[in-house]
PDB file of N, CA and C in Angstrom:
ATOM      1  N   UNK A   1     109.498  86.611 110.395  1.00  0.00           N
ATOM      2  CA  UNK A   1     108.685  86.179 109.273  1.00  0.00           C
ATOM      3  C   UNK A   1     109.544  85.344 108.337  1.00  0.00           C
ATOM      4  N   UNK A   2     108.740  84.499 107.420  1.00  0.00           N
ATOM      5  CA  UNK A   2     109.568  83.891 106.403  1.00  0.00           C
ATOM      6  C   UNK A   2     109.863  84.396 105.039  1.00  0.00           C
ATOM      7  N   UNK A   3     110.799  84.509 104.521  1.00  0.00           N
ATOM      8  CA  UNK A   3     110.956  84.585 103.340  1.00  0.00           C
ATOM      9  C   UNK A   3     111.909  84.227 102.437  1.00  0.00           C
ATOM     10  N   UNK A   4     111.745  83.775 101.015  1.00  0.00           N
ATOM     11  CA  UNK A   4     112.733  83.203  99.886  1.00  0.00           C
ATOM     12  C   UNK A   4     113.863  84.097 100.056  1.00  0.00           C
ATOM     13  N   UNK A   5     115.073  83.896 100.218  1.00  0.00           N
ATOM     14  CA  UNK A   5     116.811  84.327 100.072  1.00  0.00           C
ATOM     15  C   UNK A   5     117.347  83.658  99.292  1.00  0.00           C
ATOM     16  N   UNK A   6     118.166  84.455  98.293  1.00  0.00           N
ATOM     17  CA  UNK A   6     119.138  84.149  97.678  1.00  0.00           C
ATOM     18  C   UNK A   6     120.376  84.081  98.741  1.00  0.00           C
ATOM     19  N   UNK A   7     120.745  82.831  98.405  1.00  0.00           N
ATOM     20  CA  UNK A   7     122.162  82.356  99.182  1.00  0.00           C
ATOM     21  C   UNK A   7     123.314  82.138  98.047  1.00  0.00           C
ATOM     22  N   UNK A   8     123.283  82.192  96.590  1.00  0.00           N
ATOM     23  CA  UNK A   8     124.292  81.729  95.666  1.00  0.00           C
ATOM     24  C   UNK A   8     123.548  81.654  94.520  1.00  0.00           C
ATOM     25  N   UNK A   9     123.884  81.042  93.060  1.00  0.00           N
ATOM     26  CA  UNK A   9     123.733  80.983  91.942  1.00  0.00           C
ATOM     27  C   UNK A   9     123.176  79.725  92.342  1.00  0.00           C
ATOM     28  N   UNK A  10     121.882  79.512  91.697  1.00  0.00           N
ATOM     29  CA  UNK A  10     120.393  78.254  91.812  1.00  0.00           C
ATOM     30  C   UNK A  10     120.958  77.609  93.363  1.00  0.00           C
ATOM     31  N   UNK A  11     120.603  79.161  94.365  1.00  0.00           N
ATOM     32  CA  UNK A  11     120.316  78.428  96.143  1.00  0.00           C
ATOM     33  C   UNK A  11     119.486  79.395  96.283  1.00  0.00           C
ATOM     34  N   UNK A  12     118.784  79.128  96.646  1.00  0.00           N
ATOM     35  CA  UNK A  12     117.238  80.259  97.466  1.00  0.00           C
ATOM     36  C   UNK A  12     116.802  78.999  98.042  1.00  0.00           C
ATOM     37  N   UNK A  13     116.331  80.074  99.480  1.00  0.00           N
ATOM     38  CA  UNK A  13     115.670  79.165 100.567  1.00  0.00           C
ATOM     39  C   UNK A  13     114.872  79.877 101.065  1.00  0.00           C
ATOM     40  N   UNK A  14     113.933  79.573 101.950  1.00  0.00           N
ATOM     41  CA  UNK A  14     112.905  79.735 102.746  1.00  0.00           C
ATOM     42  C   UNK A  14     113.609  80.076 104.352  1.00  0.00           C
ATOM     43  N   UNK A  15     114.180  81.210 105.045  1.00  0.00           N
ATOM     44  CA  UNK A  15     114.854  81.535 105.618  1.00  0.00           C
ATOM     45  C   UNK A  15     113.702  82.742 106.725  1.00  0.00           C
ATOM     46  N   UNK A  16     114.395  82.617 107.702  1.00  0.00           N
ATOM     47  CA  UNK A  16     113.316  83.372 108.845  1.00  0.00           C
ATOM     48  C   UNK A  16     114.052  84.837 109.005  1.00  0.00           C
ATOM     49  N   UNK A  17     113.415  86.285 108.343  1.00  0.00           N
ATOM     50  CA  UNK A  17     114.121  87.077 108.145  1.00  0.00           C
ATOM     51  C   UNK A  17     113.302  88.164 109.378  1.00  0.00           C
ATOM     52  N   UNK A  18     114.004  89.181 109.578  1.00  0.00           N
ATOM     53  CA  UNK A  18     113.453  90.409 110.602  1.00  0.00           C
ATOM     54  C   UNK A  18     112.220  90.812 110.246  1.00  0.00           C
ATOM     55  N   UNK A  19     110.975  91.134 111.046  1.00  0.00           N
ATOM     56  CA  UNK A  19     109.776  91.890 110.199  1.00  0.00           C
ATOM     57  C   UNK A  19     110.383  93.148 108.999  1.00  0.00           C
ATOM     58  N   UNK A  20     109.182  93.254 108.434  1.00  0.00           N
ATOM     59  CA  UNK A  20     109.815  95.119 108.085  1.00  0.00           C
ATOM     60  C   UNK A  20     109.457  96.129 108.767  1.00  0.00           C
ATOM     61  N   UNK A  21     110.366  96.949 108.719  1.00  0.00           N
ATOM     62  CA  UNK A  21     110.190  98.271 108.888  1.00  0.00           C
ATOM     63  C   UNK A  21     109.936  99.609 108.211  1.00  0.00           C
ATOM     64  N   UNK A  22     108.965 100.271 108.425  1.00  0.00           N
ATOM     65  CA  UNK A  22     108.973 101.972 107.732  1.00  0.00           C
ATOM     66  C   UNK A  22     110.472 102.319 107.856  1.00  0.00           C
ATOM     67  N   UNK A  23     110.685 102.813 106.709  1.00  0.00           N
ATOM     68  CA  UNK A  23     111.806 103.581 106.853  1.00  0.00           C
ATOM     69  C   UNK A  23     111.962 104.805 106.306  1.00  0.00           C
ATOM     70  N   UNK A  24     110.875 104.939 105.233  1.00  0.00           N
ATOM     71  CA  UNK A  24     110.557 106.333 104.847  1.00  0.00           C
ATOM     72  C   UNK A  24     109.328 106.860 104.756  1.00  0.00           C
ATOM     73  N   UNK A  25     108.827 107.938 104.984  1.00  0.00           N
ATOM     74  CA  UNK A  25     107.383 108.087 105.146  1.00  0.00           C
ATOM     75  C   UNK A  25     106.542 107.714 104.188  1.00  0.00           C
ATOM     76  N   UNK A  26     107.297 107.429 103.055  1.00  0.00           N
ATOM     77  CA  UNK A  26     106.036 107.231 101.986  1.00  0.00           C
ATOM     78  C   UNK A  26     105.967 105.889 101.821  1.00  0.00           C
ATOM     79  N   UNK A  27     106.517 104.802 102.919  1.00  0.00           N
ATOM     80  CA  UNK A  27     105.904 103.299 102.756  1.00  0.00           C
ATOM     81  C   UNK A  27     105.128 103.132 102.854  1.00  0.00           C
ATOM     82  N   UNK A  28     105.073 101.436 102.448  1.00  0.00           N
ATOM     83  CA  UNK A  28     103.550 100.519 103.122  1.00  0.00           C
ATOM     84  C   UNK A  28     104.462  99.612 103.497  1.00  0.00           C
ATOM     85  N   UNK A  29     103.818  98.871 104.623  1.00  0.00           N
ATOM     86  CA  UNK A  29     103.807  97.351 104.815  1.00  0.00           C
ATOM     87  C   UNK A  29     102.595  96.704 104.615  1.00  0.00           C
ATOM     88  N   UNK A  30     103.482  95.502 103.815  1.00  0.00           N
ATOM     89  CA  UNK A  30     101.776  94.486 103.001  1.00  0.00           C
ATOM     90  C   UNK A  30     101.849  93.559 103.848  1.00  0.00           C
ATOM     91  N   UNK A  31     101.219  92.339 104.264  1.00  0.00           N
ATOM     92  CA  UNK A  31     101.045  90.778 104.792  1.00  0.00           C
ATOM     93  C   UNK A  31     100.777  90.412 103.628  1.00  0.00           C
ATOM     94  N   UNK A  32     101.876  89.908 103.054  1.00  0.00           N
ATOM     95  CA  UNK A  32     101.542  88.788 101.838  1.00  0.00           C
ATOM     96  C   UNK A  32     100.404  87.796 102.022  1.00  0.00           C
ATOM     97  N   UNK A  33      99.180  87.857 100.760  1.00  0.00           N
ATOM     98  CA  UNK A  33      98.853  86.824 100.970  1.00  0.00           C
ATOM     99  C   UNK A  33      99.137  85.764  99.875  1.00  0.00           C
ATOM    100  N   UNK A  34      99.672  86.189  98.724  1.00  0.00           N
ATOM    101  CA  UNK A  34      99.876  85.239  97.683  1.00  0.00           C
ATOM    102  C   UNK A  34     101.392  85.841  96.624  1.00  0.00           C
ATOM    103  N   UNK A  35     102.087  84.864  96.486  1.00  0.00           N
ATOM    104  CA  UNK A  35     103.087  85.409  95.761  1.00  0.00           C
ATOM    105  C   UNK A  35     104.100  84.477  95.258  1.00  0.00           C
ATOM    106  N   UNK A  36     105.027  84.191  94.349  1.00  0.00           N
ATOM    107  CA  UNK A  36     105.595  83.447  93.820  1.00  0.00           C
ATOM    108  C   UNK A  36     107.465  83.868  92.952  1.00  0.00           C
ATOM    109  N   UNK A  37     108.166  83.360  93.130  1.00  0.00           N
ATOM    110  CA  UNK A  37     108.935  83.825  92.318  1.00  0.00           C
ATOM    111  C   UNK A  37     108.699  84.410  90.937  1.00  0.00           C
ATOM    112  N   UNK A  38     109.325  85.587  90.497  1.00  0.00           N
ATOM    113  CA  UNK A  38     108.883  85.793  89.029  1.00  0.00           C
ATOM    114  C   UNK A  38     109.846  84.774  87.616  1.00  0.00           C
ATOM    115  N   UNK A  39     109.404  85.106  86.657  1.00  0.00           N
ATOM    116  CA  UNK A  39     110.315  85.017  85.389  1.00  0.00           C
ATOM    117  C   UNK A  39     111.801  85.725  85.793  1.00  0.00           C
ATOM    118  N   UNK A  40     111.179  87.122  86.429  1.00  0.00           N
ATOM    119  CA  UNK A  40     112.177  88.038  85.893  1.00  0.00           C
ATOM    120  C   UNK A  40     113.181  87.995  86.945  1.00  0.00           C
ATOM    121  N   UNK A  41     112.805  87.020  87.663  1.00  0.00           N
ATOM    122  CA  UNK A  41     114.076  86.760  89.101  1.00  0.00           C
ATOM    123  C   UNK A  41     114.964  85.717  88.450  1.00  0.00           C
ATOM    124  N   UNK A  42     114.622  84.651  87.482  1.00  0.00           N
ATOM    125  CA  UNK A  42     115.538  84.449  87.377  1.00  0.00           C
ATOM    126  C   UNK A  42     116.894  84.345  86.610  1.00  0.00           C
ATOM    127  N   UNK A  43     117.232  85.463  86.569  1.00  0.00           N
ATOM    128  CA  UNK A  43     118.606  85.941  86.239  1.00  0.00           C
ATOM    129  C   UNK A  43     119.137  86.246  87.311  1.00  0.00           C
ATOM    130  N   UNK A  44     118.462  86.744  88.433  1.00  0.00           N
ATOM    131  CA  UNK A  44     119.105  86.471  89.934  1.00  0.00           C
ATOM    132  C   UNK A  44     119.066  85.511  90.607  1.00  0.00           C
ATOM    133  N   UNK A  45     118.330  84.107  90.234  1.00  0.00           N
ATOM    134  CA  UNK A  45     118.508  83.225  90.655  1.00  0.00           C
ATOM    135  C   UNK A  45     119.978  82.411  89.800  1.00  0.00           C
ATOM    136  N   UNK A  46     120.010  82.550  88.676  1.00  0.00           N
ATOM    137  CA  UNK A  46     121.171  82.107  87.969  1.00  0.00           C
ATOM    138  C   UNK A  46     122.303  82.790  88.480  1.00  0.00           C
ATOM    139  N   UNK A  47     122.469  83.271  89.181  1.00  0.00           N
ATOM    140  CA  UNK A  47     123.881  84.652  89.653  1.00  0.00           C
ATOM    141  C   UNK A  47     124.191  85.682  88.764  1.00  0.00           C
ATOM    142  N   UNK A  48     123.441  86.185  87.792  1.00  0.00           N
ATOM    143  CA  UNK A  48     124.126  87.233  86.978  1.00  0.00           C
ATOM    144  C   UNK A  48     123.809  88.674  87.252  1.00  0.00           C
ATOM    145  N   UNK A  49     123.579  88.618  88.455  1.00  0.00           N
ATOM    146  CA  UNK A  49     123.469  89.842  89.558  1.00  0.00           C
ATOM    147  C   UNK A  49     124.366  90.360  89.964  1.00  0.00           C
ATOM    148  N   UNK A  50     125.767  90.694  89.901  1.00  0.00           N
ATOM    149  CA  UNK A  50     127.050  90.880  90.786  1.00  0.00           C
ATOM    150  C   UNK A  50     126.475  91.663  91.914  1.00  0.00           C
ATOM    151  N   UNK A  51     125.864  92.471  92.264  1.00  0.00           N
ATOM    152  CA  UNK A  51     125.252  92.791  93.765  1.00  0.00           C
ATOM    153  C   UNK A  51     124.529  92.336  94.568  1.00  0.00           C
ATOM    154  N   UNK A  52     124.443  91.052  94.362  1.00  0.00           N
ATOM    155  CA  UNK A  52     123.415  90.273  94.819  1.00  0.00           C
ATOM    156  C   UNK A  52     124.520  89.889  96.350  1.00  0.00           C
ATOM    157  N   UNK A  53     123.278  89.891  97.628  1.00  0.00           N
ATOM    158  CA  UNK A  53     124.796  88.839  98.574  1.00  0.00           C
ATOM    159  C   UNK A  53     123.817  88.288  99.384  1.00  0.00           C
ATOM    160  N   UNK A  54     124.423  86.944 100.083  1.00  0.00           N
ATOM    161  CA  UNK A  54     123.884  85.953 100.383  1.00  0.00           C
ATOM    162  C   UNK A  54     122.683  86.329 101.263  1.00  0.00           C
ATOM    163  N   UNK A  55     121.619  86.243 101.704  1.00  0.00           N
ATOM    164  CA  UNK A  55     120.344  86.159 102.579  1.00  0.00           C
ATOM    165  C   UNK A  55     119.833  87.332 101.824  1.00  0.00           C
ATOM    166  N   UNK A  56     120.113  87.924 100.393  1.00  0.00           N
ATOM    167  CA  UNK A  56     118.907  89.196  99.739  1.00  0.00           C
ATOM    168  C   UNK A  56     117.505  88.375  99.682  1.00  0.00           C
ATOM    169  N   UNK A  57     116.240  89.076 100.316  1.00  0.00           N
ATOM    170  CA  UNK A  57     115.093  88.868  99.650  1.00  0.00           C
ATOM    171  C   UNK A  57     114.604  88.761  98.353  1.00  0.00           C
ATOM    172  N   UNK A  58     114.215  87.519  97.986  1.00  0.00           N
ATOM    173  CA  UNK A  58     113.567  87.748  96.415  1.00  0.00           C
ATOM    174  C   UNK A  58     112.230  88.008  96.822  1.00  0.00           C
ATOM    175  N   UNK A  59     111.683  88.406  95.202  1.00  0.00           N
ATOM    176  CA  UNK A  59     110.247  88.494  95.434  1.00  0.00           C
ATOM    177  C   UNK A  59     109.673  90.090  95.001  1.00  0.00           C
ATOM    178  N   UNK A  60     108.782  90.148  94.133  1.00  0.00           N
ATOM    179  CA  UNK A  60     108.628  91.939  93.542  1.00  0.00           C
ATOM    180  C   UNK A  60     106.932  91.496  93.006  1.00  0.00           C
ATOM    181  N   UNK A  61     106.158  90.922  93.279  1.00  0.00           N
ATOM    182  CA  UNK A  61     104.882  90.673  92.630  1.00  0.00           C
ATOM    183  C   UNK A  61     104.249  90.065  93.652  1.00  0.00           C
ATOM    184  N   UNK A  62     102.954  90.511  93.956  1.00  0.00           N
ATOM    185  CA  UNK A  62     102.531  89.699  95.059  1.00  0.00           C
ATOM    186  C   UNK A  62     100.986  90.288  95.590  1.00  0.00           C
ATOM    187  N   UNK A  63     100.212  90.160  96.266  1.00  0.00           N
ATOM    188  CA  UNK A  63      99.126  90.157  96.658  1.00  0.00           C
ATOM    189  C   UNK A  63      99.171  90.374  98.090  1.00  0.00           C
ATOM    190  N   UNK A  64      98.227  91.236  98.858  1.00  0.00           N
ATOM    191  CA  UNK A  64      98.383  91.183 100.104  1.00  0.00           C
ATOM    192  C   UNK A  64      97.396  92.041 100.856  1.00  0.00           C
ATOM    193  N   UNK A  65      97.604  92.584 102.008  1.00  0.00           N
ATOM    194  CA  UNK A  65      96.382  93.694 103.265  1.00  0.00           C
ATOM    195  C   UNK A  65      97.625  94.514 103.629  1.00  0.00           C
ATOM    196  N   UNK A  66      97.771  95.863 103.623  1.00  0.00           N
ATOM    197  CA  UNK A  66      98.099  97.142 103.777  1.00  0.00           C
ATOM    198  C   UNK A  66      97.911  97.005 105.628  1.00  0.00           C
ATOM    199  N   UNK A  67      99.084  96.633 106.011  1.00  0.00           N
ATOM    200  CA  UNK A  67      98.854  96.479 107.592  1.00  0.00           C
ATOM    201  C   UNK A  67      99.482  97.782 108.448  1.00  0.00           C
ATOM    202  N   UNK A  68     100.582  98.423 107.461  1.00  0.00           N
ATOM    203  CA  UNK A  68     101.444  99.824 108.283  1.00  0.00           C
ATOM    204  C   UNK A  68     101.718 100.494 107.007  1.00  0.00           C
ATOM    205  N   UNK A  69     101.699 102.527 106.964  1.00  0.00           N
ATOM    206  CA  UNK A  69     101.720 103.226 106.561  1.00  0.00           C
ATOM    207  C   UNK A  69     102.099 104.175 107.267  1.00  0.00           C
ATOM    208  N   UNK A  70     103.012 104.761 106.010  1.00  0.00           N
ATOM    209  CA  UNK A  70     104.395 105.842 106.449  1.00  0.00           C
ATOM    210  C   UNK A  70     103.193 107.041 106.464  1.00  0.00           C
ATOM    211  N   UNK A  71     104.009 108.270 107.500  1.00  0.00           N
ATOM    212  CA  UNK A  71     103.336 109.441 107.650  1.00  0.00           C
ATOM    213  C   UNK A  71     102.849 110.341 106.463  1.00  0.00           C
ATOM    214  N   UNK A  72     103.587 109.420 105.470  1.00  0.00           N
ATOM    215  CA  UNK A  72     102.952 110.295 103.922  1.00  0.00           C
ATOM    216  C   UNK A  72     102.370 109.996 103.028  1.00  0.00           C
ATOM    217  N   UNK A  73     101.771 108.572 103.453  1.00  0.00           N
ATOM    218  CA  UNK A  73     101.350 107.874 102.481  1.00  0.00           C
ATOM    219  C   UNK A  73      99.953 108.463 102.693  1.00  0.00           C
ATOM    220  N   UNK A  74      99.602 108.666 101.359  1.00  0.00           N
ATOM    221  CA  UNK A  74      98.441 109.131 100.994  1.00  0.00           C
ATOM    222  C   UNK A  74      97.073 108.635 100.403  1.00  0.00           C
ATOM    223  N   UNK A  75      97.336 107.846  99.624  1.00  0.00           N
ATOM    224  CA  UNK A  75      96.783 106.760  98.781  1.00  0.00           C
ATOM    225  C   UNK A  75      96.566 105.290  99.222  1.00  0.00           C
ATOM    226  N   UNK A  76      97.019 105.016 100.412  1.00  0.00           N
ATOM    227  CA  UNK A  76      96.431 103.486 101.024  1.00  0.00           C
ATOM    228  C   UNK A  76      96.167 104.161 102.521  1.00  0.00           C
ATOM    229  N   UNK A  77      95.507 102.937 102.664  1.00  0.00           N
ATOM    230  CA  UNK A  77      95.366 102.715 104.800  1.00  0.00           C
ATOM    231  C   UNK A  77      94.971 101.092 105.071  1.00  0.00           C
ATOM    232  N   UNK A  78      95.126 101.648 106.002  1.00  0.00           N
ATOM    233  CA  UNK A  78      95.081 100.025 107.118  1.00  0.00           C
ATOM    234  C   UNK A  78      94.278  99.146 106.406  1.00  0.00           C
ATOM    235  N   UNK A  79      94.286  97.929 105.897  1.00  0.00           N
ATOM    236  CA  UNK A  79      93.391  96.979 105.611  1.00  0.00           C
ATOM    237  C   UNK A  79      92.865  97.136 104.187  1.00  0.00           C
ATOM    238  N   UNK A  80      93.458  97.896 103.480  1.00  0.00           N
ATOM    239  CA  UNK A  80      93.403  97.792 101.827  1.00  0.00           C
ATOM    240  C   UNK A  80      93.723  96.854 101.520  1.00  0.00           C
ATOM    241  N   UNK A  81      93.304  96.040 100.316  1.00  0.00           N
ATOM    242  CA  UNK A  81      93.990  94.871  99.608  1.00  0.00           C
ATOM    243  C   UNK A  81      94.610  95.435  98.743  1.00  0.00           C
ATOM    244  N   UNK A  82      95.535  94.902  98.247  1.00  0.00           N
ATOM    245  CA  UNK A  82      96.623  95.814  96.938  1.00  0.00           C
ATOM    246  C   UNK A  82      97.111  94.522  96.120  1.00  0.00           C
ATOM    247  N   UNK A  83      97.482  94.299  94.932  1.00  0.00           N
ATOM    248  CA  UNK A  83      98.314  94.133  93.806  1.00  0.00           C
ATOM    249  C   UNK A  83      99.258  94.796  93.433  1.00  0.00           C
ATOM    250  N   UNK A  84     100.668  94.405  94.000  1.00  0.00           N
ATOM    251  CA  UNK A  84     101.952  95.154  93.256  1.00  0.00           C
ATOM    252  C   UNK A  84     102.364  94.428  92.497  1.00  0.00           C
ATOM    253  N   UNK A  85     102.762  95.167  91.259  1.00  0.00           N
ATOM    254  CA  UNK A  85     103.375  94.924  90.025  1.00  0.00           C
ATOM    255  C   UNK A  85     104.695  94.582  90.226  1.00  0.00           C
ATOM    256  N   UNK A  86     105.297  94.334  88.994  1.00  0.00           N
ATOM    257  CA  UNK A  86     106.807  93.784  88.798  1.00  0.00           C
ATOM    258  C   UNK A  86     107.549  95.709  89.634  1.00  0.00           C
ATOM    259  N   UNK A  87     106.908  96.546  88.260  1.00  0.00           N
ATOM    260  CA  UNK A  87     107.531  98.043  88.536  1.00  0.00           C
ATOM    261  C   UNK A  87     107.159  98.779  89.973  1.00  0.00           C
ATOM    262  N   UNK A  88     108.308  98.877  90.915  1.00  0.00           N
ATOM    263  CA  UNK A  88     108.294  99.958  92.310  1.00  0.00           C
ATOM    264  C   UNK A  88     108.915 101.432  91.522  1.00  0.00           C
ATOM    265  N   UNK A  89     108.229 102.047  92.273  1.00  0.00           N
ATOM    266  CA  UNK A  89     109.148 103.554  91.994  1.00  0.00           C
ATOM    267  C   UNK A  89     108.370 104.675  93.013  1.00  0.00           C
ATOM    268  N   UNK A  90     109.125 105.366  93.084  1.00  0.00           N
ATOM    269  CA  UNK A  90     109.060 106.242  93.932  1.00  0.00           C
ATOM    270  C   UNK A  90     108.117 107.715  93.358  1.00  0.00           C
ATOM    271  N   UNK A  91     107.307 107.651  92.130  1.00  0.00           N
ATOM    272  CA  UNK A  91     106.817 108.462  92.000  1.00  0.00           C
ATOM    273  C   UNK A  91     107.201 110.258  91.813  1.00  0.00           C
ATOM    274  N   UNK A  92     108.207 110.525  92.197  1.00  0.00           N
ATOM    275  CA  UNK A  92     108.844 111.937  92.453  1.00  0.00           C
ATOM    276  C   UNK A  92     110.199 111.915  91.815  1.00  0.00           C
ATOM    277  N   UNK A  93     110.978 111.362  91.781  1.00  0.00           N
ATOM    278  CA  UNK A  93     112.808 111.739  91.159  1.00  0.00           C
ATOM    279  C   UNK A  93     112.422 112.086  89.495  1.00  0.00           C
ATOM    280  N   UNK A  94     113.685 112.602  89.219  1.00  0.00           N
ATOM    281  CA  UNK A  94     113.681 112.788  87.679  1.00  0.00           C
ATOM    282  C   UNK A  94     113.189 111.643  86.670  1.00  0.00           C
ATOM    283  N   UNK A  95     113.380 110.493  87.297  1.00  0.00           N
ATOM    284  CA  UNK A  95     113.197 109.587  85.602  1.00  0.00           C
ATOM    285  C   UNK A  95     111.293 109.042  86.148  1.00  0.00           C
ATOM    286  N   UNK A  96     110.997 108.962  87.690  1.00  0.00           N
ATOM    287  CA  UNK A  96     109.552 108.583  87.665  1.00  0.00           C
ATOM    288  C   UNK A  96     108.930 109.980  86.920  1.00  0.00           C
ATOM    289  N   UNK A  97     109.505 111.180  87.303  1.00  0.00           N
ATOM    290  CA  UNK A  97     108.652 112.291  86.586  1.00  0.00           C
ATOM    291  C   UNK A  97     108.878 112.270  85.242  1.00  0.00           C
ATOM    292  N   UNK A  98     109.569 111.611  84.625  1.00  0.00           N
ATOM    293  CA  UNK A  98     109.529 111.410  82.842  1.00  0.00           C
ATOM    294  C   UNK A  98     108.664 109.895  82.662  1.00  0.00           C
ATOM    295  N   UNK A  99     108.308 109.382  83.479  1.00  0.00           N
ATOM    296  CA  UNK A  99     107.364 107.873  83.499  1.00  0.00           C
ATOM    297  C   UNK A  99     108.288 106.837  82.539  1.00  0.00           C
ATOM    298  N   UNK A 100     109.388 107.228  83.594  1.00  0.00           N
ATOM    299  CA  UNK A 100     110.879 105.742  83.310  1.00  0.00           C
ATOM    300  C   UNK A 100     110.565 104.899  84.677  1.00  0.00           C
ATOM    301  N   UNK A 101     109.604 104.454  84.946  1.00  0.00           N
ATOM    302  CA  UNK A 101     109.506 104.206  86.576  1.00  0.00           C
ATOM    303  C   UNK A 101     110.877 103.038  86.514  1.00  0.00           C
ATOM    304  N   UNK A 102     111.372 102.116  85.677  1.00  0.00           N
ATOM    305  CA  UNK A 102     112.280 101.025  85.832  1.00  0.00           C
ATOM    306  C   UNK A 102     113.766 101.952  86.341  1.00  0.00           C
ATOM    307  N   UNK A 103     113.524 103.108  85.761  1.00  0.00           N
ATOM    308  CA  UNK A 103     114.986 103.808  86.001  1.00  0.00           C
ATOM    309  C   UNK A 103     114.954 104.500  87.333  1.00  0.00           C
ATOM    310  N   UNK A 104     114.128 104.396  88.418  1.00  0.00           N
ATOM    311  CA  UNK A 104     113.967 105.100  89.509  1.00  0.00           C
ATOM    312  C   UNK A 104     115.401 105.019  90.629  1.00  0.00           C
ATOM    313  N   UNK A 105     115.365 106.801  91.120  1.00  0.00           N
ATOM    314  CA  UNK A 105     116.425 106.456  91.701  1.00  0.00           C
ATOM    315  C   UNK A 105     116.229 106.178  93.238  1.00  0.00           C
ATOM    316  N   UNK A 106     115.112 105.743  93.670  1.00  0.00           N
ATOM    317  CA  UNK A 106     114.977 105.944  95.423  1.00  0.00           C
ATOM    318  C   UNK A 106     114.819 104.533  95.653  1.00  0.00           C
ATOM    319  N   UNK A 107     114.044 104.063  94.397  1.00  0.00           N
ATOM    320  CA  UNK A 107     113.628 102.166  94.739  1.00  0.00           C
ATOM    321  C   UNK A 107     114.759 101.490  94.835  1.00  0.00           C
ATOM    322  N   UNK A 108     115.753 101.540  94.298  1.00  0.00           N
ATOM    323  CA  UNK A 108     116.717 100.377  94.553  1.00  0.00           C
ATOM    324  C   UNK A 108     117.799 101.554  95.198  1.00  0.00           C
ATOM    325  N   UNK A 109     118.473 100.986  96.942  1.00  0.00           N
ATOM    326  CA  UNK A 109     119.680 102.037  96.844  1.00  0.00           C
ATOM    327  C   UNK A 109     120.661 101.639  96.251  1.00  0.00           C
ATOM    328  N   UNK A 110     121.287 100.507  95.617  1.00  0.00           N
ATOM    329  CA  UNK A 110     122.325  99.784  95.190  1.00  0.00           C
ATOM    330  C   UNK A 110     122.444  99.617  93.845  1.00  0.00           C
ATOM    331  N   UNK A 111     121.490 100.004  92.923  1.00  0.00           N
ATOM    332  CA  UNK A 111     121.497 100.351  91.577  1.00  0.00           C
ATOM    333  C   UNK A 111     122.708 100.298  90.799  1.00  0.00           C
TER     334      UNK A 111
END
């Protein structure tokens, strides 16, 4: 599939990356159908990311159809349309159960 990579400070490209994969039961996989860089990418497009490394996926807002679901997902199925927001979180750790969803510790492992 295709998608925008950061390669460096103002380089992102359109790069042919692996499908996704489930990797924990409580995913989804979406088929983008509409989506755009945000505002809030770019400070990772400027490099002031120090964890950032060359071929990372951008991209956190977007539109799409619910095509694969983890064994625990509860709340979508096959062929839902969805709207995800800027905020991912994992719903369950200490700071989503205080509704810090930005402070989540399962969404980003590299935090």
């Amino acid at each position: 599939m295709k998608a925008v990579c950061w390669h460096g400070a103002k380089d992102v490209r359109v790069d042919n990356v692996p499908d996704p994969k489930i990797l924990n039961p409580r995913d989804a996989i979406i088929r983008i159908t509409s989506t755009a860089i945000c505002g809030s990418d770019l400070h990772l497009y400027d490099g002031f990311i120090p964890t950032m490394k060359s071929g990372d996926i951008l991209g956190h807002e977007f539109m799409g159809e619910v095509v694969e679901v983890g064994s625990e997902t509860q709340n979508l199925k096959i062929g839902d349309r969805v709207v995800v927001p800027f905020t991912i979180s994992c719903g369950n750790c200490f700071f989503c159960q205080r509704d810090l969803w930005s402070l989540c510790d399962n969404t980003n492992p590299n935090g």
